[in-house]
C-alpha atoms as a PDB file:
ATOM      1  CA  UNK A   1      17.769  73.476  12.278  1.00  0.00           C
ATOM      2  CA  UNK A   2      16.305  71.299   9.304  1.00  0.00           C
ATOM      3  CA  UNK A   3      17.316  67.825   8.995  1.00  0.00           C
ATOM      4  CA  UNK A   4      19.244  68.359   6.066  1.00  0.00           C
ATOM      5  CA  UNK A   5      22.025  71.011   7.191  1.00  0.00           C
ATOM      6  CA  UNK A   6      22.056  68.469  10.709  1.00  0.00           C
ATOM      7  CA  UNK A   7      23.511  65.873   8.209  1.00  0.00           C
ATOM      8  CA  UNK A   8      25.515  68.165   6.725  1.00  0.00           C
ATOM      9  CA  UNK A   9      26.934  69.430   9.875  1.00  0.00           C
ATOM     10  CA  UNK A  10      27.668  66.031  11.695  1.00  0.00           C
ATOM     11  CA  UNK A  11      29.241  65.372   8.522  1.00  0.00           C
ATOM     12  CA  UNK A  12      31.500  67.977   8.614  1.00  0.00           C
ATOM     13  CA  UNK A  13      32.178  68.054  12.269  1.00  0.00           C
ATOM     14  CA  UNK A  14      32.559  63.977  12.875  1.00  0.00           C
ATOM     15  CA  UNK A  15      33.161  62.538   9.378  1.00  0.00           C
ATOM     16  CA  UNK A  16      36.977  61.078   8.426  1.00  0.00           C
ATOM     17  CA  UNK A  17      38.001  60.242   4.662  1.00  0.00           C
ATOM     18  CA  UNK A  18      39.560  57.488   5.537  1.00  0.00           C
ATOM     19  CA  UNK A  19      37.258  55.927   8.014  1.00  0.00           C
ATOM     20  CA  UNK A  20      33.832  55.035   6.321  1.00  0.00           C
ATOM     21  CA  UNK A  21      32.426  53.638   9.335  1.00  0.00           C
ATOM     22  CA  UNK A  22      33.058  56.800  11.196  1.00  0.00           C
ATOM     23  CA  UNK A  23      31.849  58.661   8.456  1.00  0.00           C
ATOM     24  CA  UNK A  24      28.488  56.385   8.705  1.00  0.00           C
ATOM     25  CA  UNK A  25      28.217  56.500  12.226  1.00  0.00           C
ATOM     26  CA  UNK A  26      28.357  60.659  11.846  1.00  0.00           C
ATOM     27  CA  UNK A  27      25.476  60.648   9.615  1.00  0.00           C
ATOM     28  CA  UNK A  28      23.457  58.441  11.462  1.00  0.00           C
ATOM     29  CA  UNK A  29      23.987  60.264  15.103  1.00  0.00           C
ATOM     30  CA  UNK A  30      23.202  63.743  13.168  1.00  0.00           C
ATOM     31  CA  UNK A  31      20.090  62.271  12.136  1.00  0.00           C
ATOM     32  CA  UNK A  32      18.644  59.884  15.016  1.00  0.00           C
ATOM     33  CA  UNK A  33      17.385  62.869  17.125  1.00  0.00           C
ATOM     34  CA  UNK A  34      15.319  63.734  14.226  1.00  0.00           C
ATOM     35  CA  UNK A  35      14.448  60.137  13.316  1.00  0.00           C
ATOM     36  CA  UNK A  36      11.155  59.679  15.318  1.00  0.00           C
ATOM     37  CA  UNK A  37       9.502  63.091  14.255  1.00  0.00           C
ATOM     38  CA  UNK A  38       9.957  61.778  10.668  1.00  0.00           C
ATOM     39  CA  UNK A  39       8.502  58.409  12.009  1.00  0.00           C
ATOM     40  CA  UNK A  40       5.550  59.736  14.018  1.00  0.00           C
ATOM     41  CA  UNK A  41       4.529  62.535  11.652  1.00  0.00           C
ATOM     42  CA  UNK A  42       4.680  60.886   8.605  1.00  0.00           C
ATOM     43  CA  UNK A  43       3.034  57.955   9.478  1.00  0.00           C
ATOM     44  CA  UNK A  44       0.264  60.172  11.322  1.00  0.00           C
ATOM     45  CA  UNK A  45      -0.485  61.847   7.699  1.00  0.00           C
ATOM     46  CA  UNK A  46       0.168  58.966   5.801  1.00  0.00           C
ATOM     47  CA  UNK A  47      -3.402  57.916   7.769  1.00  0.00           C
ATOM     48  CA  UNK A  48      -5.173  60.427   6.540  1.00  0.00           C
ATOM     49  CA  UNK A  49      -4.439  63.040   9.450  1.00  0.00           C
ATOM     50  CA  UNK A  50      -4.300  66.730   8.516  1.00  0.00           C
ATOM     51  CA  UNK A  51      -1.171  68.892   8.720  1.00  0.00           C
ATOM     52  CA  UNK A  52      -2.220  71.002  11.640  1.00  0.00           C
ATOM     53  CA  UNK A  53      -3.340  68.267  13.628  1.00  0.00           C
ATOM     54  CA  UNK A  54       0.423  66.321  13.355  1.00  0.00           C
ATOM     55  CA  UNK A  55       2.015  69.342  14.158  1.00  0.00           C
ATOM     56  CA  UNK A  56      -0.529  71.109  16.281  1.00  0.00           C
ATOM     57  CA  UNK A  57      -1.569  68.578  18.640  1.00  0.00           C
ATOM     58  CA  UNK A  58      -0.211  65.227  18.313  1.00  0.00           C
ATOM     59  CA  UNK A  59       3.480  66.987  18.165  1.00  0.00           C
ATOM     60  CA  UNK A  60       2.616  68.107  21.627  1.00  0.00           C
ATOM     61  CA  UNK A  61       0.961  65.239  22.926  1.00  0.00           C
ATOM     62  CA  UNK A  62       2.712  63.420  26.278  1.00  0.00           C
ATOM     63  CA  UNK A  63       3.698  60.232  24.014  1.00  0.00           C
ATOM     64  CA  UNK A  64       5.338  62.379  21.430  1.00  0.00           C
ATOM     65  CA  UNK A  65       7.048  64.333  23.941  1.00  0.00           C
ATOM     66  CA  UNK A  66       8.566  61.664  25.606  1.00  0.00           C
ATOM     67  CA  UNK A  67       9.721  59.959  22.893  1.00  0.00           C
ATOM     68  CA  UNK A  68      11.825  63.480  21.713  1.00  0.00           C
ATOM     69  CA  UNK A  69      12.947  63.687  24.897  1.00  0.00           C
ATOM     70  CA  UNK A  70      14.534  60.341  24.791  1.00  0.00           C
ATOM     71  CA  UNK A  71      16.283  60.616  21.055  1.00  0.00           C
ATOM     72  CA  UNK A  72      17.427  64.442  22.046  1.00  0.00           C
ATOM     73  CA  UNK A  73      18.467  63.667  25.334  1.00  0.00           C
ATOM     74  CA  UNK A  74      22.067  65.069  25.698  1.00  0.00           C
ATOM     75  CA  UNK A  75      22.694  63.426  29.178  1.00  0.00           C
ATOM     76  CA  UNK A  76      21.556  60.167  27.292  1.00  0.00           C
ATOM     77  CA  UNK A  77      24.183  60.839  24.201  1.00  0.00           C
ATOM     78  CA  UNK A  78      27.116  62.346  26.481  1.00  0.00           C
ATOM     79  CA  UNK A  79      26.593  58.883  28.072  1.00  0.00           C
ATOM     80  CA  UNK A  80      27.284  57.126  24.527  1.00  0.00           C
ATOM     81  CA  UNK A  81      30.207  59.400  24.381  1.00  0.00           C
ATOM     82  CA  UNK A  82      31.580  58.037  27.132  1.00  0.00           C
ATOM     83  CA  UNK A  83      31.263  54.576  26.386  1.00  0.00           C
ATOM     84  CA  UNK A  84      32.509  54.645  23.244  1.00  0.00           C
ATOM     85  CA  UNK A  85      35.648  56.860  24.719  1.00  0.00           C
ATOM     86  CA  UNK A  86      35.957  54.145  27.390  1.00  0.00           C
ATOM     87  CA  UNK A  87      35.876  51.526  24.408  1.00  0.00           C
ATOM     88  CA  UNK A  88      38.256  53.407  22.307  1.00  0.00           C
ATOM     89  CA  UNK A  89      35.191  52.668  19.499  1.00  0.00           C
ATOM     90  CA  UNK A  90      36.366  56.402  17.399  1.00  0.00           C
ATOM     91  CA  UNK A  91      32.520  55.494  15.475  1.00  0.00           C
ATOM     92  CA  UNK A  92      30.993  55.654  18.814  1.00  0.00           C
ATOM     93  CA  UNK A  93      32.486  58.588  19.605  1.00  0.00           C
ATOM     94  CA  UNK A  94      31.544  60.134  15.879  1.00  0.00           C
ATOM     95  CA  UNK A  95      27.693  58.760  16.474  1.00  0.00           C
ATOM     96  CA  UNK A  96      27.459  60.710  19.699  1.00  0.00           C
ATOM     97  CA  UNK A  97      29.185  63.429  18.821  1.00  0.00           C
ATOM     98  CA  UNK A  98      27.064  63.642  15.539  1.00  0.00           C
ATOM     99  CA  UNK A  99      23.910  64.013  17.913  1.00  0.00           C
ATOM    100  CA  UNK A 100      24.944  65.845  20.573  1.00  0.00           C
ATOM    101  CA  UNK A 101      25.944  68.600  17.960  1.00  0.00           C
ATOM    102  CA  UNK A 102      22.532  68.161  16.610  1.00  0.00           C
ATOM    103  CA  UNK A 103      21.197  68.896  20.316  1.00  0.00           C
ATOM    104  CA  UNK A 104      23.115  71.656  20.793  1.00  0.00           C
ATOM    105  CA  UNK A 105      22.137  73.834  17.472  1.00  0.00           C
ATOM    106  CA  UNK A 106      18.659  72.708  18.296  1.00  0.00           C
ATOM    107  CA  UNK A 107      18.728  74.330  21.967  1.00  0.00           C
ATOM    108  CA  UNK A 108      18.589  78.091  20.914  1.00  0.00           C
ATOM    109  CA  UNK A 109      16.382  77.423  17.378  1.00  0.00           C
ATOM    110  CA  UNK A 110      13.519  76.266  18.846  1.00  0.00           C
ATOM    111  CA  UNK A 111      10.966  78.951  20.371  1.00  0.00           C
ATOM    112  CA  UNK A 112       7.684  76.984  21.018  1.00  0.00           C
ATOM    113  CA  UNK A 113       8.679  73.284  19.976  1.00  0.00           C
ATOM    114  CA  UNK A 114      11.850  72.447  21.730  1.00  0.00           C
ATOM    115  CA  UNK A 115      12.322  69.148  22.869  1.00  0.00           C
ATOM    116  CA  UNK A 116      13.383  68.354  26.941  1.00  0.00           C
ATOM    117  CA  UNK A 117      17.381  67.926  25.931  1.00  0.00           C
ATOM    118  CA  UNK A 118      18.301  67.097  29.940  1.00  0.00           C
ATOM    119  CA  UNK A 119      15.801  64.258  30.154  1.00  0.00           C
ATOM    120  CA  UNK A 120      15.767  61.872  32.180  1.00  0.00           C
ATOM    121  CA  UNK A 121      16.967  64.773  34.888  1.00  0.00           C
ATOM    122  CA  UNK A 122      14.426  67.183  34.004  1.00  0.00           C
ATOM    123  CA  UNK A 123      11.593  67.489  31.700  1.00  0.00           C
ATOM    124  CA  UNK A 124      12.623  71.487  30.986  1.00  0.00           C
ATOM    125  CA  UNK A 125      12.581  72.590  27.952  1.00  0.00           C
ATOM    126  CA  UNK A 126      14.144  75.876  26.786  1.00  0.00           C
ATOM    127  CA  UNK A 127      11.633  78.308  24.828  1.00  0.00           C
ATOM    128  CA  UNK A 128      14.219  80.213  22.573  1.00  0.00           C
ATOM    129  CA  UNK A 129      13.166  83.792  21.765  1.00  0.00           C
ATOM    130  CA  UNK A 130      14.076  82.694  18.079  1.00  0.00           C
ATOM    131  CA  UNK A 131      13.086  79.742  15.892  1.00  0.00           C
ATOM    132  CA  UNK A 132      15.043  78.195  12.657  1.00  0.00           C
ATOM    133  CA  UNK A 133      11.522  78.275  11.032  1.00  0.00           C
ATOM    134  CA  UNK A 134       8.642  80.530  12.747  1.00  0.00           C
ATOM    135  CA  UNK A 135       9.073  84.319  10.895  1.00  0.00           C
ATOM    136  CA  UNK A 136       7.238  85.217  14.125  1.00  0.00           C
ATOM    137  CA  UNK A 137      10.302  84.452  15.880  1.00  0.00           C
ATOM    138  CA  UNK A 138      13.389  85.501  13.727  1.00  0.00           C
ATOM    139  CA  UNK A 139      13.577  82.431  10.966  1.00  0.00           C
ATOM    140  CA  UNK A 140      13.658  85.707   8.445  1.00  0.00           C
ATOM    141  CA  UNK A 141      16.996  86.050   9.383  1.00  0.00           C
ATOM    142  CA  UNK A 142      18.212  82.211  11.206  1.00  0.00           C
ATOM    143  CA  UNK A 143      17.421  80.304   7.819  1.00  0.00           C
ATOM    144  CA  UNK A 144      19.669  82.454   5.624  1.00  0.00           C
ATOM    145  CA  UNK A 145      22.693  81.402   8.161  1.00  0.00           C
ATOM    146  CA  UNK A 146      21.503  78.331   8.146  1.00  0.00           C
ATOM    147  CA  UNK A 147      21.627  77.758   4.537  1.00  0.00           C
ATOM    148  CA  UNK A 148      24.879  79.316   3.998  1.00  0.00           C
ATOM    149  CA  UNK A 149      27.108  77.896   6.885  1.00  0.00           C
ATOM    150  CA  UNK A 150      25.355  74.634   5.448  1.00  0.00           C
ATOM    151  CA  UNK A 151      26.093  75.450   1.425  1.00  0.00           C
ATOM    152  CA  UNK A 152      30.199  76.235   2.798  1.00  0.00           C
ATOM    153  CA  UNK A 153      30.077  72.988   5.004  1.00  0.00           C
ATOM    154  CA  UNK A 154      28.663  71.054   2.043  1.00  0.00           C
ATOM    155  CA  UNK A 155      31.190  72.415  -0.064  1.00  0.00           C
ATOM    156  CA  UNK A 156      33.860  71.654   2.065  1.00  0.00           C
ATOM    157  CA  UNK A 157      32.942  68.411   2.496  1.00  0.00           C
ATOM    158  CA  UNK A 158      32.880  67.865  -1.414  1.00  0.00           C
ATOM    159  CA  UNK A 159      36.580  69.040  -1.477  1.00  0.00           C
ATOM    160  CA  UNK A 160      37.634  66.624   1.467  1.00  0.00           C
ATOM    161  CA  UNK A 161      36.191  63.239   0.483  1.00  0.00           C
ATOM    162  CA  UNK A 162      36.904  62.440  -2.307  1.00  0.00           C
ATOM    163  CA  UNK A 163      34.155  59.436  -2.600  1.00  0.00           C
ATOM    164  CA  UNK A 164      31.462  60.158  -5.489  1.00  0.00           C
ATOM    165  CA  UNK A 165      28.793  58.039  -3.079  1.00  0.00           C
ATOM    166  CA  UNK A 166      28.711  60.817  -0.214  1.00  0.00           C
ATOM    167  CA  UNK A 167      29.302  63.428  -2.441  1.00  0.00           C
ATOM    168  CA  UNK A 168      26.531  62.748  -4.116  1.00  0.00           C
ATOM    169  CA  UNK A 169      24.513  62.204  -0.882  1.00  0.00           C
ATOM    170  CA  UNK A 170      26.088  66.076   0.479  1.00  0.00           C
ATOM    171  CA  UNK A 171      24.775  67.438  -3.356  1.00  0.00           C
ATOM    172  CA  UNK A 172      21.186  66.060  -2.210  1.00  0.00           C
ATOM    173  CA  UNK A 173      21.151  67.075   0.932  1.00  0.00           C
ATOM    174  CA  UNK A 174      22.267  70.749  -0.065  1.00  0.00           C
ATOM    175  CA  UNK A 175      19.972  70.772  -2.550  1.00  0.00           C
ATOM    176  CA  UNK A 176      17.199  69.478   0.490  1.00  0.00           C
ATOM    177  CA  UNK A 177      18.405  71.915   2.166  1.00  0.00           C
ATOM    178  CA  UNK A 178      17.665  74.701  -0.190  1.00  0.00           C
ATOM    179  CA  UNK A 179      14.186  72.932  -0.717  1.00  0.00           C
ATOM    180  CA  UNK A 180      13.068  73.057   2.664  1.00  0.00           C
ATOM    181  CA  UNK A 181      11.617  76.213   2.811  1.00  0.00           C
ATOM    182  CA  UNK A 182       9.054  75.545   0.114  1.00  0.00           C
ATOM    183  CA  UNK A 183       8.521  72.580   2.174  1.00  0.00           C
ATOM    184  CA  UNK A 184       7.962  74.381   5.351  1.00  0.00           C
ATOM    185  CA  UNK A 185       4.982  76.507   3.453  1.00  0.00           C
ATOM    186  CA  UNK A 186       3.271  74.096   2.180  1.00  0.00           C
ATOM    187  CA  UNK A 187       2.921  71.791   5.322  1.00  0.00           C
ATOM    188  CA  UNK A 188       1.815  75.043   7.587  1.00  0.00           C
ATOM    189  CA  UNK A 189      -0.556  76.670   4.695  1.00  0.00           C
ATOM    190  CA  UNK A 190      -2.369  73.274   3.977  1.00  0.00           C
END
């Protein structure tokens, strides 16, 4: 899934009105997974290197890999789970719960470019017959689900909390969310 409806969907899943923290902690777990793609690849084309190279070769390269494996390892979140259910820490237990539902809608939308989610027991990663993004592999029909279980989460969300900051922030996202398709066709056409 794109970044975006991962926000939106930790959001909805972990976030509390009345608990801000929580609510913080939920956006940050639904994003950390994707945190060190956006790291890696944008500071590999912010130094001059070309599109197809980022995501061709040094997406696939042993460092890269490892590092996904690490910040989408569900062993390594259910362990955060656990400590922060030991601790009684309820943003803990939003944080973790934020990523390990980002790990989980990642498993089956990934055909050629999923990460190794059971690191550090097993490097294995699952080659889904369909992709959130490849046409080759079904995103013709995943990214029209995607956008509109994430346009009814986002509006749901709007009706909940009634803060103006994160609604603003679930408006943006949407509206990223909506965008990333153009995105998508310019960084693979380039």
């Amino acid at each position: 899934m794109n970044t975006p409806a991962h926000l939106i969907f930790g959001l909805a899943a972990f976030g509390k009105p009345d608990a801000p923290r929580v609510t913080r902690a939920a956006l940050v777990g639904a994003l950390i997974p994707d945190l060190s793609l956006y790291l890696l690849a944008g500071g590999a084309l912010a130094l001059g290197y070309p599109p197809d190279v980022v995501f061709g070769t040094l997406y696939f390269s042993d460092l890269w890999q490892t590092i996904f494996a690490i910040d989408n390892s569900a062993v390594l979140w259910g362990i955060v789970l656990g400590l922060g259910i030991w601790l009684r820490r309820p943003w803990i237990w939003a944080l973790a719960g934020a990523a390990l539902l980002h790990v989980a809608l990642d498993f089956p939308l990934h055909h050629d470019d999923g990460r190794a989610h059971f690191w550090p027991i097993t490097d294995w990663v699952f080659a889904s017959p369909v992709s959130y993004w490849d046409t080759e592999h079904g995103a013709h029909w995943i990214a029209p689900i995607e956008v509109m279980v994430t346009l009814a989460l986002a509006v749901w969300i709007w009706r909940r909390f009634p803060s103006w900051s994160l609604r603003t922030l679930v408006v943006g996202l949407a509206v990223a969310q909506l965008s990333v398709g153009g995105l998508w066709a310019v960084v693979f056409t380039s």
